[in-house]
Protein backbone atom coordinates (compact mmCIF):
# COMPACT_ATOMS: atom_id res chain seq x y z
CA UNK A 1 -14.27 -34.11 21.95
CA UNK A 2 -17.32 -31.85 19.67
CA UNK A 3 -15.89 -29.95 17.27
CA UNK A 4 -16.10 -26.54 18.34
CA UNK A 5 -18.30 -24.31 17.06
CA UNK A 6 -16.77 -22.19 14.13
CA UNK A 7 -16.63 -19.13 16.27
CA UNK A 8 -15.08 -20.44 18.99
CA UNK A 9 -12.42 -22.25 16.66
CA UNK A 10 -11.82 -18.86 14.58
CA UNK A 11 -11.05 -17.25 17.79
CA UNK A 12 -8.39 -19.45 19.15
CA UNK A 13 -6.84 -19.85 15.80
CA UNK A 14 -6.39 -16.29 15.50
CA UNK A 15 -4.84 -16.16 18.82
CA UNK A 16 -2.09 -18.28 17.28
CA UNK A 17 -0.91 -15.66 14.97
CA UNK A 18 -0.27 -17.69 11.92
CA UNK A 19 0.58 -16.05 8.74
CA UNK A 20 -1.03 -18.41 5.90
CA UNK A 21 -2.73 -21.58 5.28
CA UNK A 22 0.82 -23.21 4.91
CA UNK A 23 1.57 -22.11 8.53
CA UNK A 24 -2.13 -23.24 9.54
CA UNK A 25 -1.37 -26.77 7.63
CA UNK A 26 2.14 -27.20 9.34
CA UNK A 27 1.14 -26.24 12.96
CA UNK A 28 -1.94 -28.98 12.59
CA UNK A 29 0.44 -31.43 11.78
CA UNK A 30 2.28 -30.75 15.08
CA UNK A 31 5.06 -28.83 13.31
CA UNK A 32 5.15 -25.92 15.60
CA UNK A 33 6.63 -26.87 18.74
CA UNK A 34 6.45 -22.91 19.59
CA UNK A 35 2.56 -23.23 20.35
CA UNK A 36 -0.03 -25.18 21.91
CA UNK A 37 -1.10 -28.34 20.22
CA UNK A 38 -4.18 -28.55 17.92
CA UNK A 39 -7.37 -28.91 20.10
CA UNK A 40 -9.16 -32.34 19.21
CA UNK A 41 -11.84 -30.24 18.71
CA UNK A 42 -10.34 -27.78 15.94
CA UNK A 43 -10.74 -29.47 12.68
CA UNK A 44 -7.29 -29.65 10.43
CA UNK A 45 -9.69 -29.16 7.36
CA UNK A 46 -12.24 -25.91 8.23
CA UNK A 47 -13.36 -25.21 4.64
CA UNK A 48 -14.69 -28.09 5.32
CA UNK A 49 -16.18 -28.63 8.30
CA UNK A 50 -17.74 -25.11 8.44
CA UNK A 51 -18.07 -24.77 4.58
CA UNK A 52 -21.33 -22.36 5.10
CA UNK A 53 -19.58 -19.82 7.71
CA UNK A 54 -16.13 -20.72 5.74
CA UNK A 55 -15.03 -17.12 4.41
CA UNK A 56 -11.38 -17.89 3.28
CA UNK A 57 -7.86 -18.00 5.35
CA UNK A 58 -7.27 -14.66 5.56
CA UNK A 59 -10.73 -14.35 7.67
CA UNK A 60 -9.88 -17.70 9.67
CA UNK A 61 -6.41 -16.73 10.38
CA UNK A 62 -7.45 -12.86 10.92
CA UNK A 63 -4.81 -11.37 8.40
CA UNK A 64 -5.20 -9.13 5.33
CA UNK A 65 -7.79 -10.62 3.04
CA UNK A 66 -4.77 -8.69 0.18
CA UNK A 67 -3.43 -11.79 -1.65
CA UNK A 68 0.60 -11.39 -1.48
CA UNK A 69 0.74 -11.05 -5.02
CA UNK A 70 -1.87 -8.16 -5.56
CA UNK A 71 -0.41 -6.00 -2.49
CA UNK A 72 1.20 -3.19 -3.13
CA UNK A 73 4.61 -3.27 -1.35
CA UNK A 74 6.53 -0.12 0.20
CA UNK A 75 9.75 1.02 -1.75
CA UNK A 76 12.57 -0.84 -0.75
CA UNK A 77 14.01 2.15 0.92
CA UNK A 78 11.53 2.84 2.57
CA UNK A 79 10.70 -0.64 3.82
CA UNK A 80 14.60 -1.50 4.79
CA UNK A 81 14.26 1.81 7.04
CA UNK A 82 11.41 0.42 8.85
CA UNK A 83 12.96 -2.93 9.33
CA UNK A 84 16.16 -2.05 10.54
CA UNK A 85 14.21 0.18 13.48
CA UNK A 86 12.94 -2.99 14.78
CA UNK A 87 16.72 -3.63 15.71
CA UNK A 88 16.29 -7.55 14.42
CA UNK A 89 19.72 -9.53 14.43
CA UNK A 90 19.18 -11.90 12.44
CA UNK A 91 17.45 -13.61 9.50
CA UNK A 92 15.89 -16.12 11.93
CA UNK A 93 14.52 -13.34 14.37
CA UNK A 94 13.33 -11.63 10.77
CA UNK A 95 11.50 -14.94 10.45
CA UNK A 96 9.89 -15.19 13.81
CA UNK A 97 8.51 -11.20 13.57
CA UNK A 98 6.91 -12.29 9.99
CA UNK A 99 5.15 -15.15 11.88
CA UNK A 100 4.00 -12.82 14.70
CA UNK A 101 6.17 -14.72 17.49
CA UNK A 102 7.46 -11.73 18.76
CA UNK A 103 4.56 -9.61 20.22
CA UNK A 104 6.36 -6.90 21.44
CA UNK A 105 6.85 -4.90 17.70
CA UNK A 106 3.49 -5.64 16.40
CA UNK A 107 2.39 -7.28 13.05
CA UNK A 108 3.93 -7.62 10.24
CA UNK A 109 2.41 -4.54 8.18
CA UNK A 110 0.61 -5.24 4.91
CA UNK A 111 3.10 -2.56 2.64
CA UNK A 112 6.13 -5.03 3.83
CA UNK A 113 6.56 -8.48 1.92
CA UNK A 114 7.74 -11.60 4.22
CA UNK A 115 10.28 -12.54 1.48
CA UNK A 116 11.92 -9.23 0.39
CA UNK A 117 14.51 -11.21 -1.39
CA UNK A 118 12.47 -11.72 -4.13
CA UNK A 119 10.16 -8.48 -4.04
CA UNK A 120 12.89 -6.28 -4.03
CA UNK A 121 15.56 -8.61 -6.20
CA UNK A 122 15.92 -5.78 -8.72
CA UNK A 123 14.87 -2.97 -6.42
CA UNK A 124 18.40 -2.63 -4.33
CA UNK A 125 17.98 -6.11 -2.42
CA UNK A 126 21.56 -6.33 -1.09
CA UNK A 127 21.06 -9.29 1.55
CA UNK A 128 19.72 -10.01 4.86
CA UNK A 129 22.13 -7.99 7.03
CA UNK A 130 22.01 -4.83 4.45
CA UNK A 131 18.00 -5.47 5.10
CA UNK A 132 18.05 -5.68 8.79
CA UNK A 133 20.95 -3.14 9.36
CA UNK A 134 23.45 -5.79 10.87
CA UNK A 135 26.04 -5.32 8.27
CA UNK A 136 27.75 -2.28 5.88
CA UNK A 137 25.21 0.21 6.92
CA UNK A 138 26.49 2.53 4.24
CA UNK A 139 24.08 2.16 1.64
CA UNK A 140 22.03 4.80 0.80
CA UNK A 141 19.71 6.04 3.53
CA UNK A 142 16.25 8.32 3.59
CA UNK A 143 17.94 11.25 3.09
CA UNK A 144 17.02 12.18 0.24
CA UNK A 145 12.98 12.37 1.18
CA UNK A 146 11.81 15.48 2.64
CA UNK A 147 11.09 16.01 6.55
CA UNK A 148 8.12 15.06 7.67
CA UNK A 149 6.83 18.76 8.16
CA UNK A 150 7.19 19.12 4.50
CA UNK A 151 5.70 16.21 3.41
CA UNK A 152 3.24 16.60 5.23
CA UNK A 153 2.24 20.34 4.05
CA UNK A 154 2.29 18.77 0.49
CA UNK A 155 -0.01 15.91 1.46
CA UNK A 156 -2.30 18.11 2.86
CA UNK A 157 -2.39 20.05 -0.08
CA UNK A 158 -4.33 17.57 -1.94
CA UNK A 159 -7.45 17.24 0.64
CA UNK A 160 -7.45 13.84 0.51
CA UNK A 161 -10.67 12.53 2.84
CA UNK A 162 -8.59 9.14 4.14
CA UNK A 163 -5.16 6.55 3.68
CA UNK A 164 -7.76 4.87 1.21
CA UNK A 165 -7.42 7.76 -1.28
CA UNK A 166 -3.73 8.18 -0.36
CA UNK A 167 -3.29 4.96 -1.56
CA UNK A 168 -5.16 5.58 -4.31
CA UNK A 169 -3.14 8.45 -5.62
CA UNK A 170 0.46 7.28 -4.73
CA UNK A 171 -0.33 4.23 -6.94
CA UNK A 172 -1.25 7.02 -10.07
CA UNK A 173 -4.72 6.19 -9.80
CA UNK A 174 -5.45 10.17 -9.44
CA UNK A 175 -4.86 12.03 -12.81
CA UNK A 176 -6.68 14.98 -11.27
CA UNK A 177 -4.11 15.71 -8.88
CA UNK A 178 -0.34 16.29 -9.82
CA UNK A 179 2.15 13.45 -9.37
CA UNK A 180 3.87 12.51 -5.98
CA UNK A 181 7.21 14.12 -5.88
CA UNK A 182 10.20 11.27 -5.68
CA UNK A 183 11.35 12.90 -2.14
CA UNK A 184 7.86 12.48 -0.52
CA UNK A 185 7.51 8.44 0.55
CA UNK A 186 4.91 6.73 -0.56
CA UNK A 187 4.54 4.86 2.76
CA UNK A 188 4.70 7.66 5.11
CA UNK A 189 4.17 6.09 8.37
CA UNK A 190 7.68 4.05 7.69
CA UNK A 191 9.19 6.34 6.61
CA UNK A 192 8.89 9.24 9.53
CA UNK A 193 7.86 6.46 12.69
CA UNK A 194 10.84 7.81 14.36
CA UNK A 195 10.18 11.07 13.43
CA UNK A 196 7.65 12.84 14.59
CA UNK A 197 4.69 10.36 12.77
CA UNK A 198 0.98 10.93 14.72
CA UNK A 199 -1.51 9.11 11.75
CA UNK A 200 -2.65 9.16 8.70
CA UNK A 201 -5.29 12.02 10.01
CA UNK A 202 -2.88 14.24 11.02
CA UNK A 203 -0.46 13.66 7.71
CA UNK A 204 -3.37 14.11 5.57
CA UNK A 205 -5.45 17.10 7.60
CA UNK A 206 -8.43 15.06 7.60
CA UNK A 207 -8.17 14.30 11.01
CA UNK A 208 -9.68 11.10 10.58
CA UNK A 209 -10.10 8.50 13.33
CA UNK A 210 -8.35 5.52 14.00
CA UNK A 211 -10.47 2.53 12.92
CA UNK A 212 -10.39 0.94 16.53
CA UNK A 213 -11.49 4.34 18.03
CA UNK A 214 -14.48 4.47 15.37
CA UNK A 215 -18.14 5.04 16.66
CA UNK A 216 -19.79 1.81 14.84
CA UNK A 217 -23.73 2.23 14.07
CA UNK A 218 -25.17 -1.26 16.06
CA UNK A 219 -24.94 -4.59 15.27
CA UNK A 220 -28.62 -5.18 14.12
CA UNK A 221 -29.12 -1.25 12.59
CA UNK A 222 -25.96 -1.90 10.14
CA UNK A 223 -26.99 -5.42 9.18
CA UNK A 224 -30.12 -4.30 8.09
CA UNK A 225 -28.51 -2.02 6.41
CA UNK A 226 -26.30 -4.37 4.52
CA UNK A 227 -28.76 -6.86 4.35
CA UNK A 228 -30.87 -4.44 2.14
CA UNK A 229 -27.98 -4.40 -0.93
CA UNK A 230 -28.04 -8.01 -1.92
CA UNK A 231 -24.64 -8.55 -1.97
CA UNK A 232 -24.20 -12.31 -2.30
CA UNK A 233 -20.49 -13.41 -1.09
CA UNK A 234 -17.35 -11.61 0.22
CA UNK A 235 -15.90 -10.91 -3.36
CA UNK A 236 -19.39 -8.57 -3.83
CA UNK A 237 -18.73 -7.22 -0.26
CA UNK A 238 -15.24 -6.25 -1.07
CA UNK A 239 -16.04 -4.85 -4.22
CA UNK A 240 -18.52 -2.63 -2.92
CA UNK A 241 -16.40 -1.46 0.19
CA UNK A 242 -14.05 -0.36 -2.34
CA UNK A 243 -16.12 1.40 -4.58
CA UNK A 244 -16.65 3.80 -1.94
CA UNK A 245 -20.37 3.68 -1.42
CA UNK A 246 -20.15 2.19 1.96
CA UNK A 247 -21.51 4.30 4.96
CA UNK A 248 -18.63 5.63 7.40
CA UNK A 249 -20.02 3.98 10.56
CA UNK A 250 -20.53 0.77 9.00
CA UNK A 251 -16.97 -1.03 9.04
CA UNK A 252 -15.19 -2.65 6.15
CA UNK A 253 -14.51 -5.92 8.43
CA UNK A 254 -17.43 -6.15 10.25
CA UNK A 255 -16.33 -9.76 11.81
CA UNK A 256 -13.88 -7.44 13.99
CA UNK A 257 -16.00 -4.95 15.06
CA UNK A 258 -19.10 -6.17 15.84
CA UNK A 259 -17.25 -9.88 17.21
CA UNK A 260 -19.53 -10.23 20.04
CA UNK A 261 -22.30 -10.36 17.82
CA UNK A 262 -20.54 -11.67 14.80
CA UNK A 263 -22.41 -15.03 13.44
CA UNK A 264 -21.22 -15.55 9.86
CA UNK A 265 -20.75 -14.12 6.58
CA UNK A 266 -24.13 -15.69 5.49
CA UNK A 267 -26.25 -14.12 8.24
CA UNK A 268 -24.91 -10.79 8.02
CA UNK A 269 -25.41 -10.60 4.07
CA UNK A 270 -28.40 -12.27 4.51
């Protein structure tokens, strides 16, 4: 059998949910007996095989393009109160919603590390069943953070234009505004998504819109566009998405918005 066209192979890899290149590596080597078996024509070494369209795992696997060890991870309070709403039971069920094998609560969100052991070691870690709610549930809760009405009149306060610049500031990276109060959470939409939580729009009074309801200038009109900055790789791209230059109707992943049209990295840089 061909080898598929990169496209085509991108799309059905994605499908597969994997979480990293070690996932990628053992489910090629017929490791994962919990999905389908490697294509013939899906190559078990793409950086290779499509070395001019290749744009890194996190764009062949579809995750964050965030390496793990430059996220910035929710407080551990605020991250065990998210977890144990997803009602897991165990550490092996923990394990299977990391790797996206249970479709019914979602992905795993960026903010929330797939090995809190060591993330939050020194941060309160207290074990798997403290983490996921299934043992002494007695540990200290959310209660000391605001409601969400609160918070949310403080947030708004600061006219912040987007999560971006929330971000921004609850990471001190805004010495023009005054510091985030310990009883507002830092990762909001954990913290109140039982209670009450619409979006970051509505937290923030920007009433921004979600990214998948977004009204995307064309294909062709924002590649010219793009093409006209000589930006060379995907390390330039990034940079300049995050510098804040970027047009709002051009997206920040263009691979996922425009993927009908999508070719490559190199044809839409130019």
């Amino acid at each position: 059998m061909p080898t598929q066209s990169f496209e085509t192979a991108r799309k059905f890899v994605r499908s597969l949910r994997l979480t990293s290149a070690n996932d990628f590596y053992v489910w090629t080597s017929g490791r994962r007996h919990d999905l389908p078996p490697k294509p013939k024509g899906i190559p078990s070494n793409p950086h290779h095989v499509y070395r001019d369209d290749w744009a890194g795992f996190p764009d062949w696997l579809g995750i964050d393009n965030i390496a793990t060890y430059r996220r910035t991870f929710a407080p551990f309070e605020e991250a065990r109160a998210f977890v144990r709403d997803l009602n897991l039971e165990s550490g092996k069920e923990w394990r299977r919603y990391c790797a996206g094998n249970i479709p019914s609560l979602g992905n795993l969100p960026v903010w929330l590390p797939t090995n809190p052991n060591l993330t939050y070691r020194d941060k309160g870690w207290a074990g798997m069943k403290d983490w996921l709610g299934t043992g002494d549930k007695t540990a200290p809760q959310l209660s000391r953070m605001v409601t969400l009405p609160e918070a949310r009149k403080f947030a708004r306060s600061l006219r912040l234009k987007s999560w971006l610049e929330w971000r921004a500031y609850v990471s001190g990276k805004r010495p023009d505004l005054p510091g985030k109060p310990k009883d507002i959470p830092a990762v909001p939409n954990a913290c109140y998504r039982t209670k009450g939580w619409i979006s970051y729009g509505d937290f923030l009074g920007c009433n921004t819109v979600a990214w998948h309801q977004m009204k995307w200038r064309s294909f062709e009109t924002a590649r010219a566009h793009v093409r006209k900055l000589g930006i060379r790789n995907m390390a330039e791209w990034r940079k300049w998405v995050k510098a804040g230059s970027k047009p709002e109707d051009i997206p920040a992943n263009p691979d996922k918005a425009y993927s009908a049209s999508w070719i490559g990295w190199r044809d839409w840089l130019g």
